[in-house]
C-alpha atoms as a PDB file:
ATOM      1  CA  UNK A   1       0.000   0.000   0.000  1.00  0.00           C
ATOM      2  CA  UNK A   2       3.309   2.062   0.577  1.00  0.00           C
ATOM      3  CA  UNK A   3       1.845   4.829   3.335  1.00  0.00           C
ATOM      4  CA  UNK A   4       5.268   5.688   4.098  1.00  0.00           C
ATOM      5  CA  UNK A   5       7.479   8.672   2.926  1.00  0.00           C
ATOM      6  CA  UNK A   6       9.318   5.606   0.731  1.00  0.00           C
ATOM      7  CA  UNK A   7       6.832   6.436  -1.494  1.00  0.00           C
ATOM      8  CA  UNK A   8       7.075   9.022  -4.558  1.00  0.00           C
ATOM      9  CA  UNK A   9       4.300   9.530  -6.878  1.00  0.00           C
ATOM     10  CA  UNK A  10       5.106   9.896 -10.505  1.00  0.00           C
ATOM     11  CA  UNK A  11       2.870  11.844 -12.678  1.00  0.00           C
ATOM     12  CA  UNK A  12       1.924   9.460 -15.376  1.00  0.00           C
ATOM     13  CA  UNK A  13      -0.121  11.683 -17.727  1.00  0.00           C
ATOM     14  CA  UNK A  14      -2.038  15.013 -17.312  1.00  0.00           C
ATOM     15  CA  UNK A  15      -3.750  17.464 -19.118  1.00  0.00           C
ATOM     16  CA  UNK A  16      -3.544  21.349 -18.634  1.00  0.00           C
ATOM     17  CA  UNK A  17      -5.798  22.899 -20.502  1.00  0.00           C
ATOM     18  CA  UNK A  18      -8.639  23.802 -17.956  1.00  0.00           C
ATOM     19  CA  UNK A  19      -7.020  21.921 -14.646  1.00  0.00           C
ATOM     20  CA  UNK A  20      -4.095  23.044 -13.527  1.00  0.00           C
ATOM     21  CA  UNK A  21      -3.305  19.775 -11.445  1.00  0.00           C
ATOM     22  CA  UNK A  22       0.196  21.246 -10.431  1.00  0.00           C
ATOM     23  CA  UNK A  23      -1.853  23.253  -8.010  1.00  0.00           C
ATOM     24  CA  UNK A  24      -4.676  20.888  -6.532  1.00  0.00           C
ATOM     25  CA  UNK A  25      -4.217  20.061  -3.614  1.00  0.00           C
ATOM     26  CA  UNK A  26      -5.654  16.367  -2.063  1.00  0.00           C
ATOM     27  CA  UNK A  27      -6.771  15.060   1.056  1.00  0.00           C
ATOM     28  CA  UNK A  28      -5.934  11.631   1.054  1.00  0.00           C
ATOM     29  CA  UNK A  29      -9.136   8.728   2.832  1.00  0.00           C
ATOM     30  CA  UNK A  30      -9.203   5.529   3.312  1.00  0.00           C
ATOM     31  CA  UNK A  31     -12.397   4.711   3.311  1.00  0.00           C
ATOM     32  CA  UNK A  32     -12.565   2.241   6.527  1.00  0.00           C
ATOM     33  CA  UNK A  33     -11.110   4.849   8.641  1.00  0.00           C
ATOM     34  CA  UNK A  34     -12.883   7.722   8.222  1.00  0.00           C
ATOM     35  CA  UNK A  35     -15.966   8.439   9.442  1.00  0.00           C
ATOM     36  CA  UNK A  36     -18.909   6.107   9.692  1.00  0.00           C
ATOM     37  CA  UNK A  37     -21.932   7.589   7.760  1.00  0.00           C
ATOM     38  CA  UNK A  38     -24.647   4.027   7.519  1.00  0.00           C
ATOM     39  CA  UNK A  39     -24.062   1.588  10.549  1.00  0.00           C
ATOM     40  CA  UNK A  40     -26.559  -0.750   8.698  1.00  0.00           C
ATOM     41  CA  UNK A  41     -23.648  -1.845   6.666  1.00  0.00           C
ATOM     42  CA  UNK A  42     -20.958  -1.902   8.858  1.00  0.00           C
ATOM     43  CA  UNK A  43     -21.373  -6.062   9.674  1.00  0.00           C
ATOM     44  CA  UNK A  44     -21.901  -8.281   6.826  1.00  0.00           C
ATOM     45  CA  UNK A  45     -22.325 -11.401   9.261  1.00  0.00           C
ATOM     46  CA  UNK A  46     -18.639 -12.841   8.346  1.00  0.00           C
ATOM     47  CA  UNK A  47     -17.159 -11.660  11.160  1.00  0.00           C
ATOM     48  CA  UNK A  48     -14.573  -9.241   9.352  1.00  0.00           C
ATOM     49  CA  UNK A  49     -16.213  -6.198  11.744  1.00  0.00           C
ATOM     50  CA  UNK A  50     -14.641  -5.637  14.573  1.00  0.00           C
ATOM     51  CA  UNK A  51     -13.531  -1.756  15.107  1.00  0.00           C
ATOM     52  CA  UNK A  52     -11.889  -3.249  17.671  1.00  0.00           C
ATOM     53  CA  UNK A  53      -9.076  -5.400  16.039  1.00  0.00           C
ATOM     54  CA  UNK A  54      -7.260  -3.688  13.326  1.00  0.00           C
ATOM     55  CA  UNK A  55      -6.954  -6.567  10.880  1.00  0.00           C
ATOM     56  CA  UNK A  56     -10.680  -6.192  10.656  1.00  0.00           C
ATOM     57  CA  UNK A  57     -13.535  -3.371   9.089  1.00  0.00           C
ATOM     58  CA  UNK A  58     -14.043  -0.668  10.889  1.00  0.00           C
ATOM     59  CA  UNK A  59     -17.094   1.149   9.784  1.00  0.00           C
ATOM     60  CA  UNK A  60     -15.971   3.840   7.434  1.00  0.00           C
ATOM     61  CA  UNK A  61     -17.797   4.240   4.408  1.00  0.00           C
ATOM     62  CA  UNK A  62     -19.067   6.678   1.539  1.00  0.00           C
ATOM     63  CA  UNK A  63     -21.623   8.110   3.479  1.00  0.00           C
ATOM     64  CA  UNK A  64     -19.251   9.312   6.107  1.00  0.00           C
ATOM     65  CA  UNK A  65     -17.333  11.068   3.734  1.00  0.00           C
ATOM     66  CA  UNK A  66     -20.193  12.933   2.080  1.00  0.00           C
ATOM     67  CA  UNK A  67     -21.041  13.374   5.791  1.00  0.00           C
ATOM     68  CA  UNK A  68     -17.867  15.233   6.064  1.00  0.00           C
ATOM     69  CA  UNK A  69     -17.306  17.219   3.136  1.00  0.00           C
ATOM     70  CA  UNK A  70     -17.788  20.437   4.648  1.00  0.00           C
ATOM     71  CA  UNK A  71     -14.857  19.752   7.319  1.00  0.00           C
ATOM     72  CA  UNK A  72     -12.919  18.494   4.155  1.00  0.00           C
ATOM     73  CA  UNK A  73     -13.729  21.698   2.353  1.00  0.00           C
ATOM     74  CA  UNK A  74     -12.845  23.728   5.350  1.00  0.00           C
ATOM     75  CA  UNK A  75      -9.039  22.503   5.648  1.00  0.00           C
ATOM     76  CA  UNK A  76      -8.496  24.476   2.567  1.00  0.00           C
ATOM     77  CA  UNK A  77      -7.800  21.518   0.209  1.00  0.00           C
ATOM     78  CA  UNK A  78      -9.452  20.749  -3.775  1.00  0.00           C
ATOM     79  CA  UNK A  79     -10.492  17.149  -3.372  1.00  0.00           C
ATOM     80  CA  UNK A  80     -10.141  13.752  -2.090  1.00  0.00           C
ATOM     81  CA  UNK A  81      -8.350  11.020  -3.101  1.00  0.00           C
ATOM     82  CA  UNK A  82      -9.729   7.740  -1.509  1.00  0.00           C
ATOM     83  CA  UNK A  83      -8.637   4.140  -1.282  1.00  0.00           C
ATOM     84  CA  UNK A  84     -10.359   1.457  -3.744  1.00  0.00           C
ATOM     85  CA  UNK A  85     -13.597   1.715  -2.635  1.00  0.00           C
ATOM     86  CA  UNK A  86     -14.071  -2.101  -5.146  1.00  0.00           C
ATOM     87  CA  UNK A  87     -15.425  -5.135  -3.469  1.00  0.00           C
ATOM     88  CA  UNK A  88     -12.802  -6.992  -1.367  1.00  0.00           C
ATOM     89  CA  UNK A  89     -11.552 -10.097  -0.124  1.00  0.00           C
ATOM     90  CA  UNK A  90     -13.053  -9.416   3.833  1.00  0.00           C
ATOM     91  CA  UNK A  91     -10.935 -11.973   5.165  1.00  0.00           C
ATOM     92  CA  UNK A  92      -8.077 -14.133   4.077  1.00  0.00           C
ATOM     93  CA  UNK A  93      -7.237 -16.984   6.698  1.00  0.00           C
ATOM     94  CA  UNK A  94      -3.775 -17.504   5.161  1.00  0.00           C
ATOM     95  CA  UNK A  95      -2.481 -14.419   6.856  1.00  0.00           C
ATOM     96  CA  UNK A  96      -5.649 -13.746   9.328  1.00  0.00           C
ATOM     97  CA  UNK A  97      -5.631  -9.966   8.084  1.00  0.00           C
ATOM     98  CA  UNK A  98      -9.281  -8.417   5.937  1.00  0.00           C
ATOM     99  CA  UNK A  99      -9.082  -6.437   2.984  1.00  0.00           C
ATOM    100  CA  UNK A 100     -10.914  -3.268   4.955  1.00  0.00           C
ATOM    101  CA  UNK A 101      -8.089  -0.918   2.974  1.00  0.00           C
ATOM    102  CA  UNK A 102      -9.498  -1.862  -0.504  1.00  0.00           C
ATOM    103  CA  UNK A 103      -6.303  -3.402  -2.352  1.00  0.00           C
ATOM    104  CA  UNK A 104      -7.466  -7.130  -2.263  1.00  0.00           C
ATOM    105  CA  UNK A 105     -10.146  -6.916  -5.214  1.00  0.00           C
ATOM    106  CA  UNK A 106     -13.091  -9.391  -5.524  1.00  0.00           C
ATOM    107  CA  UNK A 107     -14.413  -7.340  -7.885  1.00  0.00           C
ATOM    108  CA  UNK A 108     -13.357  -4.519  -9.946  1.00  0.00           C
ATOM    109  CA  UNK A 109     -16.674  -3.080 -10.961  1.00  0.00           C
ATOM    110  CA  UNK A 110     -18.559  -3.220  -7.870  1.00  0.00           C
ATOM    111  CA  UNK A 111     -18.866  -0.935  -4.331  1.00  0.00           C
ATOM    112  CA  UNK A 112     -17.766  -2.943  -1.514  1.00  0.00           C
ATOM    113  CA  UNK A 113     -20.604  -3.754   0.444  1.00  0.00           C
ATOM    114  CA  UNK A 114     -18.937  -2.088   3.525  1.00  0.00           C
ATOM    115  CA  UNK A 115     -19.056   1.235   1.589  1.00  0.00           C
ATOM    116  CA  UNK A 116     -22.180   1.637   0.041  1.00  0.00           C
ATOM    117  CA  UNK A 117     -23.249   0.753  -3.379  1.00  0.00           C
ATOM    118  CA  UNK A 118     -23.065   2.588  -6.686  1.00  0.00           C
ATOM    119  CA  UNK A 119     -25.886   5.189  -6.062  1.00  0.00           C
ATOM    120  CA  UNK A 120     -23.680   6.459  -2.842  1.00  0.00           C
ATOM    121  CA  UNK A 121     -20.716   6.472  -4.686  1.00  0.00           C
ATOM    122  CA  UNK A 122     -22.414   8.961  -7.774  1.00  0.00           C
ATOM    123  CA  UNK A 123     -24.360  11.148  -4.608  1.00  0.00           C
ATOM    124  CA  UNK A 124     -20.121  11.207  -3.338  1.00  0.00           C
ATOM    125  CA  UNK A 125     -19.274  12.674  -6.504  1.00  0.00           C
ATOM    126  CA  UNK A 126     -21.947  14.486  -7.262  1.00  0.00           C
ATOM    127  CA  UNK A 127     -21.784  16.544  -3.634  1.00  0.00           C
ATOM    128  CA  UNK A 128     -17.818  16.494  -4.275  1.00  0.00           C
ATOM    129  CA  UNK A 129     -18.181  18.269  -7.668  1.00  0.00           C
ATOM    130  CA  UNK A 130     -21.158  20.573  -6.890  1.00  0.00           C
ATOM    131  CA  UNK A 131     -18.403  21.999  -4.147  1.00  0.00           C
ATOM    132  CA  UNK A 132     -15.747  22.280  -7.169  1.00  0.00           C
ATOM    133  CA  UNK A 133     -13.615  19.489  -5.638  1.00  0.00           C
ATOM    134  CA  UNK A 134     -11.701  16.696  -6.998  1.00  0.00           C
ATOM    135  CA  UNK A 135     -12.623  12.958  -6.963  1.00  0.00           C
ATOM    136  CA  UNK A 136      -9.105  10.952  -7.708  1.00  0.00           C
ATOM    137  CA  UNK A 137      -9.685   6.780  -7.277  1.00  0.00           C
ATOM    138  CA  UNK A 138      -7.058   4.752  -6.016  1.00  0.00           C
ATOM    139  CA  UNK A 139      -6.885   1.854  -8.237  1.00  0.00           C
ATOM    140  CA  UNK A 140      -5.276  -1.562  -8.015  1.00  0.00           C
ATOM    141  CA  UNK A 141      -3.668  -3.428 -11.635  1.00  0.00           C
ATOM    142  CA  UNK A 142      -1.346  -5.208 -11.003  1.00  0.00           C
ATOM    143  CA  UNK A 143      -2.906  -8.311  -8.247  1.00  0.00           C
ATOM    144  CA  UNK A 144      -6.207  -9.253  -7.059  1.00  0.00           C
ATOM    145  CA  UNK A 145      -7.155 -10.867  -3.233  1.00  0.00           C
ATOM    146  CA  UNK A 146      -5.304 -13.670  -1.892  1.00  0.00           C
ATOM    147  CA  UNK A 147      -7.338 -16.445  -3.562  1.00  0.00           C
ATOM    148  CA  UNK A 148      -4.547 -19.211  -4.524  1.00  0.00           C
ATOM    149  CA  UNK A 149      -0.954 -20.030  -3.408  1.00  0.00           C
ATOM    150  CA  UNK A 150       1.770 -22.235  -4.845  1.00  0.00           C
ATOM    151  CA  UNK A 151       2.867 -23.855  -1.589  1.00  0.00           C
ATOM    152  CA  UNK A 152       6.165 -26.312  -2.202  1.00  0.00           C
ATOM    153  CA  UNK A 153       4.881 -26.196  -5.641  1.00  0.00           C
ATOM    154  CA  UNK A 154       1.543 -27.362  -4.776  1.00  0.00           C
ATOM    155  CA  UNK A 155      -1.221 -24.924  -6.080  1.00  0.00           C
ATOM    156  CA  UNK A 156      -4.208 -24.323  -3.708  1.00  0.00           C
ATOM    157  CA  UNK A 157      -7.004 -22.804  -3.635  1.00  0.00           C
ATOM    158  CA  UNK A 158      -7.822 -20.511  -0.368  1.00  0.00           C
ATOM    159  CA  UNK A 159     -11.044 -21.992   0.233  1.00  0.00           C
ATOM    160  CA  UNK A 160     -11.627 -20.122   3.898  1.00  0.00           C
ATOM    161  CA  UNK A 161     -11.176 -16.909   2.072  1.00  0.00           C
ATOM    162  CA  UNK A 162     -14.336 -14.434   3.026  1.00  0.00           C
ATOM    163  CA  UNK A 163     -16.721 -14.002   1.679  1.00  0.00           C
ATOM    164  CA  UNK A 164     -15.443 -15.638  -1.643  1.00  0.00           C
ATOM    165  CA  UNK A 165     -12.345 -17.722  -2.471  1.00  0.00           C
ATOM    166  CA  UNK A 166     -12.150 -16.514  -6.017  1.00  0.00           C
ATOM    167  CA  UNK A 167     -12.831 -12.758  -7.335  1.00  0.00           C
ATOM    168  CA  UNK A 168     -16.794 -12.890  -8.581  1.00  0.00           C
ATOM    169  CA  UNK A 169     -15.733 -10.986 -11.954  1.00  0.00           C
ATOM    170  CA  UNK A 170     -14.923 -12.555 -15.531  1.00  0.00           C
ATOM    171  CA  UNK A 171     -11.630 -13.261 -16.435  1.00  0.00           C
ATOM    172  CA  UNK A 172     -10.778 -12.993 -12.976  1.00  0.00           C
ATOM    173  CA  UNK A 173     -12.675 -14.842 -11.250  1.00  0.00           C
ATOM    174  CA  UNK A 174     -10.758 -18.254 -13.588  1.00  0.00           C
ATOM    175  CA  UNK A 175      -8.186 -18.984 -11.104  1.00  0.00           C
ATOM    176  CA  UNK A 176      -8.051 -23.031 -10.656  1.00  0.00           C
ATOM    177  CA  UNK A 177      -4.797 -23.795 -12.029  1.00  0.00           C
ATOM    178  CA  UNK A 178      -6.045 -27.155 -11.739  1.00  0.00           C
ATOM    179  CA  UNK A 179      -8.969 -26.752 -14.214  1.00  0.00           C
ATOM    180  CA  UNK A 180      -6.737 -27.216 -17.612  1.00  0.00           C
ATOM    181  CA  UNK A 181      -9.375 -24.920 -19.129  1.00  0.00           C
ATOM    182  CA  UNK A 182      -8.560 -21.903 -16.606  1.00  0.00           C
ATOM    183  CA  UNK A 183      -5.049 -22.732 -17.227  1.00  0.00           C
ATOM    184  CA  UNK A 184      -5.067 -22.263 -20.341  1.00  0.00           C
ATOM    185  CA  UNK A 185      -6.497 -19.083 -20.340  1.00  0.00           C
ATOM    186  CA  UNK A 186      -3.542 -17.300 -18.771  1.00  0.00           C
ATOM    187  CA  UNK A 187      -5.541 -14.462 -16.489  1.00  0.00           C
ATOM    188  CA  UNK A 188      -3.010 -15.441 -13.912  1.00  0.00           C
ATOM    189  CA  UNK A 189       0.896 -15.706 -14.113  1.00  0.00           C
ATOM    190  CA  UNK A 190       0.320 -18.930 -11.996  1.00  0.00           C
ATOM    191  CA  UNK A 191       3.870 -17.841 -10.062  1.00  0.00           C
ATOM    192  CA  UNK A 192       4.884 -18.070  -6.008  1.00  0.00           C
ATOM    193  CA  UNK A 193       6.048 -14.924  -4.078  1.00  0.00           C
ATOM    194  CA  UNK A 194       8.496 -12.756  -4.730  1.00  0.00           C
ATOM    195  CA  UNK A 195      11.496 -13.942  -2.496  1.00  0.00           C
ATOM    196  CA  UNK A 196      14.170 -11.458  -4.542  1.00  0.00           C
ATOM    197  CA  UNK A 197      12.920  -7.853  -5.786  1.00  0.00           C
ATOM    198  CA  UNK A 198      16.128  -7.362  -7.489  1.00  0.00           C
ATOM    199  CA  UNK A 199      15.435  -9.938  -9.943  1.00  0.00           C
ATOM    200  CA  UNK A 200      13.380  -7.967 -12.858  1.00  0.00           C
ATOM    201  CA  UNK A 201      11.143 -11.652 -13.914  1.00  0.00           C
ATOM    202  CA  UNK A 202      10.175 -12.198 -10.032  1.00  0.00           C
ATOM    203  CA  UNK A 203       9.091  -8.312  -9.653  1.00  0.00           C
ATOM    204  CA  UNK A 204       6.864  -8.580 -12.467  1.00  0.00           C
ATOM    205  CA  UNK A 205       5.476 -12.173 -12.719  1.00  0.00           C
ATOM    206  CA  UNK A 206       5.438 -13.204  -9.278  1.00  0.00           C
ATOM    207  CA  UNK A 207       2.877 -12.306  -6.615  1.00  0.00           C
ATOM    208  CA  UNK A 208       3.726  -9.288  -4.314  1.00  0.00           C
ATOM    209  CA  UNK A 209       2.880 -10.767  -0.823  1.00  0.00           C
ATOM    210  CA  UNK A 210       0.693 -13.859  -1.983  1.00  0.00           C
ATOM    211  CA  UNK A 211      -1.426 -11.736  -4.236  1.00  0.00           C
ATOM    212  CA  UNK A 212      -2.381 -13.080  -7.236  1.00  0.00           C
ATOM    213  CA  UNK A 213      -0.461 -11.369  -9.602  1.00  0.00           C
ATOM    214  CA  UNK A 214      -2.449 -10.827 -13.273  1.00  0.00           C
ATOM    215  CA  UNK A 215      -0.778 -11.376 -16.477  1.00  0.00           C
ATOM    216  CA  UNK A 216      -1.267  -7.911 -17.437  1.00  0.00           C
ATOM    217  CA  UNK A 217       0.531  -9.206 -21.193  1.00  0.00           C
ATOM    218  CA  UNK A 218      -2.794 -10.818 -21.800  1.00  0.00           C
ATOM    219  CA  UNK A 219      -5.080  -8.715 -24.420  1.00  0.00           C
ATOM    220  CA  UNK A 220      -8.196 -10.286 -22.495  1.00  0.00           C
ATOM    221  CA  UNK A 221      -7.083  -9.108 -18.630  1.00  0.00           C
ATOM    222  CA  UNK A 222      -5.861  -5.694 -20.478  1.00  0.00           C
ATOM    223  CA  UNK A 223      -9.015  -5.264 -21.964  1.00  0.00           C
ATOM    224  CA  UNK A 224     -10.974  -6.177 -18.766  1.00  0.00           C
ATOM    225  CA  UNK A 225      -8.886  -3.680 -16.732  1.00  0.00           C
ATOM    226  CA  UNK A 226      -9.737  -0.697 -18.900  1.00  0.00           C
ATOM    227  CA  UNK A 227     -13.365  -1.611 -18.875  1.00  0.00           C
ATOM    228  CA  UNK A 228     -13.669  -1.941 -15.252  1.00  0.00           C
ATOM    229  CA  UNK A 229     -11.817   1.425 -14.456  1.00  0.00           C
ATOM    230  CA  UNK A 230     -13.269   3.087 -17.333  1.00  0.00           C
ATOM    231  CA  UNK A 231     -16.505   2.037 -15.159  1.00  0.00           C
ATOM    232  CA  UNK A 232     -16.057   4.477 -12.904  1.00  0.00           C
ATOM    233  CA  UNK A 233     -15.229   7.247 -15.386  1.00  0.00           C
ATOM    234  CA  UNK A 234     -18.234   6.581 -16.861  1.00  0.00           C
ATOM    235  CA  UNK A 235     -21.039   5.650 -14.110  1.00  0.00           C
ATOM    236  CA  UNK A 236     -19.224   8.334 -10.932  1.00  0.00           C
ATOM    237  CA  UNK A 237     -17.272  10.815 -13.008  1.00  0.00           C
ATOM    238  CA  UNK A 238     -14.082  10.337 -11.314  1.00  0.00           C
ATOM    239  CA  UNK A 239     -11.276  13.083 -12.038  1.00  0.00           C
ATOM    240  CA  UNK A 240      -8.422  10.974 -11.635  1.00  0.00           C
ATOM    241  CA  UNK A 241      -6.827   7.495 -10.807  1.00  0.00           C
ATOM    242  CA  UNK A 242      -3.752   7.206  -8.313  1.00  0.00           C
ATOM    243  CA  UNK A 243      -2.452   3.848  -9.433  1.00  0.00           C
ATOM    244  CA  UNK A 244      -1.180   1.294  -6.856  1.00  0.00           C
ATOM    245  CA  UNK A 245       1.839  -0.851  -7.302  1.00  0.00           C
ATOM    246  CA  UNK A 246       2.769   0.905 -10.515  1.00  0.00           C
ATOM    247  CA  UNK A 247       6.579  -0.432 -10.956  1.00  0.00           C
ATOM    248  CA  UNK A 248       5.102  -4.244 -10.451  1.00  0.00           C
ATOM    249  CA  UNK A 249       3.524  -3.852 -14.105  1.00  0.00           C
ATOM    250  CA  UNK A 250       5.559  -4.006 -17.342  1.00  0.00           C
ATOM    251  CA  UNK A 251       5.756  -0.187 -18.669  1.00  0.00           C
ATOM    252  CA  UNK A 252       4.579  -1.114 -21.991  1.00  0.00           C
ATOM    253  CA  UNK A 253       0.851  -1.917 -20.503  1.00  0.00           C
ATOM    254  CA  UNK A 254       0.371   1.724 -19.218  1.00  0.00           C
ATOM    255  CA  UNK A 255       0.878   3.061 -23.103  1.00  0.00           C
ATOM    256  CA  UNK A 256      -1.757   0.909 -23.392  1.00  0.00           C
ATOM    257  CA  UNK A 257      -3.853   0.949 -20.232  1.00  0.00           C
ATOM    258  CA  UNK A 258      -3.980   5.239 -20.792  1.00  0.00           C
ATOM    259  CA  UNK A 259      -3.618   5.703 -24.325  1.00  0.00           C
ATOM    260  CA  UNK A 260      -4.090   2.705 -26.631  1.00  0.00           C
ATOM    261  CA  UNK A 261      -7.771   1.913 -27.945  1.00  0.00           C
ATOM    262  CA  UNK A 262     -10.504   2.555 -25.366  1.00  0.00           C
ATOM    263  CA  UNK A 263      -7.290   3.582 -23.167  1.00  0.00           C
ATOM    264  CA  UNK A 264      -8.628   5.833 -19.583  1.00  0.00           C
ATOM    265  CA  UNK A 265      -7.323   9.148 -21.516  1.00  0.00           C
ATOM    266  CA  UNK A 266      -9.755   9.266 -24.026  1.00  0.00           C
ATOM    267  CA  UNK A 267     -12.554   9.298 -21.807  1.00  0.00           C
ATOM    268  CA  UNK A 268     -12.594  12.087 -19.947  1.00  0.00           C
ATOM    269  CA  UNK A 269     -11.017  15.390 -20.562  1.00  0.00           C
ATOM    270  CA  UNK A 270      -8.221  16.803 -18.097  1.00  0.00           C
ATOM    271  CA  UNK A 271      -8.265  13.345 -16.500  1.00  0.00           C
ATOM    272  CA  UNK A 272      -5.219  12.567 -14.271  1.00  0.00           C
ATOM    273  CA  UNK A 273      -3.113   9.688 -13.303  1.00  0.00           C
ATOM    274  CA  UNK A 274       0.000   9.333 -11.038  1.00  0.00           C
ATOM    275  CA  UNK A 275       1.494   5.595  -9.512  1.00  0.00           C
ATOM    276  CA  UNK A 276       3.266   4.377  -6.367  1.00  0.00           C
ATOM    277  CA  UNK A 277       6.698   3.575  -6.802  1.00  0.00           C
ATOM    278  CA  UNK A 278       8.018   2.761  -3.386  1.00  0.00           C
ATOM    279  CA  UNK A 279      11.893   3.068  -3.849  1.00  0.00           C
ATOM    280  CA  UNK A 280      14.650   4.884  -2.109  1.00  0.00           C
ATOM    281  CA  UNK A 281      17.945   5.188  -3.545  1.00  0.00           C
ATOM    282  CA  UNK A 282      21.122   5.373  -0.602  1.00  0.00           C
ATOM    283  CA  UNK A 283      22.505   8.251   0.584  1.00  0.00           C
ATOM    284  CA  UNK A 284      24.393  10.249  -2.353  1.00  0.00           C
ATOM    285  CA  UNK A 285      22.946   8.078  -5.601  1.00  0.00           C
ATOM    286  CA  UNK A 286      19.791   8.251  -7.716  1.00  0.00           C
ATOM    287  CA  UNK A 287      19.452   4.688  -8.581  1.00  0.00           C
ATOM    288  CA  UNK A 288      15.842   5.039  -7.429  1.00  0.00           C
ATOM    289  CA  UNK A 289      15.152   8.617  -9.108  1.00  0.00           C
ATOM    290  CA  UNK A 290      16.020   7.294 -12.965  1.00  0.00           C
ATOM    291  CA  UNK A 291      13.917   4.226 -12.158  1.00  0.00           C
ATOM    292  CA  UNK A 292      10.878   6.214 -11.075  1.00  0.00           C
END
């Protein structure tokens, strides 16, 4: 999620013509833990609630942030930039943590059921935009949830995973390496965890911290990722995508992802993107800076 000051953000593409972006300032939510705005949603009987226990939801949704808006407004900032607001993984067994933060899809074109659903999300931007503020979605490429491991070589399937233990969406959701016929079909790059960043294949074919890392070279996952973000465009109005876990993504599917045919930047005028790249170079080099 790289929340520390590791990260940088690189500017990936903007347009100046009526936004000056250099100048916006954000106010960075994640959702969970913000403000609680509908209770009624809060528990969705799995036991993933407990505001107690930080592994677990919390309470935060999109109402509490429209709830808020005027405070937001107030600090002096020109919109929000929130975590993945997508339908999760709740809870994965394997590492007894929940997917309250949003990076763990289960679906890429659905509200998490914690948050809302699509009619709070459109009231968010609507209330967001009729205060001439900034909606920027964080946005998540390169993995899905925790859904299958290759333990000592053995593939398995996470079958305690909550509430699901495979995403609910098409391609994704055809993740039995076992099933010859998901196999074949290559939405996954069927790897282990990375055990040496260094090493360029691991870093962008293996899974960052057991997540199942998408084959992002496939046509049919590329086309499925610029559907289900240019979703949101679309159905919300979103300004803006921060994308997670950029530099874990070959650089030749973001010419694509952005600009080739129904790419984000030809939906929306003065649209902006920018990535994590959590690097740091040592003390007098900038090993890190040319990468970035």
């Amino acid at each position: 999620m790289g929340r520390s000051f590791f990260t940088f953000l690189l500017i990936l593409a903007v347009s100046l013509f009526a936004v000056s972006w250099r100048d916006v300032v954000l106010y960075e939510i994640m959702i969970d833990r913000f403000n609680d705005g509908d209770p009624t949603n809060n528990d969705q009987g799995y036991g993933e609630y407990d505001p107690s226990d930080p592994a677990k939801y919390s309470g935060g949704d999109l109402k509490g942030i429209i709830d808020k808006l005027d405070y937001i407004r107030g600090l002096g900032v020109d919109g929000i930039w929130i975590t993945p607001p997508v339908a999760n993984q709740w809870w994965d067994p394997w590492v007894n943590y929940g997917g309250y933060h949003g990076y763990w899809a289960r679906n890429f074109k659905e509200v998490d059921e914690h948050f809302g659903n699509i009619e709070t999300y459109r009231k968010l931007s609507e209330e967001i935009h009729r205060k001439n503020m900034f909606l920027i979605q964080d946005i998540v490429v390169n993995h899905v949830g925790n859904y299958f491991r290759f333990k000592a070589g053995k593939f398995e399937i996470n079958t305690g995973s909550v509430p699901t233990f495979a995403p609910t969406q098409f391609p994704f959701n055809m993740n039995d390496y076992n099933d010859p016929k998901q196999r074949e079909m290559n939405v996954y790059h069927w790897t282990p965890d990375i055990t040496n960043y260094n090493d360029i294949h691991q870093k962008l074919n293996y899974q960052l911290s057991g997540l199942d890392d998408l084959n992002t070279e496939n046509p049919m996952v590329r086309s499925a990722l610029k559907d289900s973000y240019g979703f949101w465009i679309k159905e919300v109005g979103v300004d803006g995508f921060r994308v997670d876990t950029a530099m874990y993504v070959p650089k030749d599917f973001w010419d694509d992802f952005f600009f080739g045919k129904d790419g984000i930047m030809t939906l929306k005028d003065d649209f902006i993107a920018f990535g994590e790249a959590w690097l740091t170079s040592p003390p007098m080099d900038d090993s890190a800076e040319k990468e970035i």
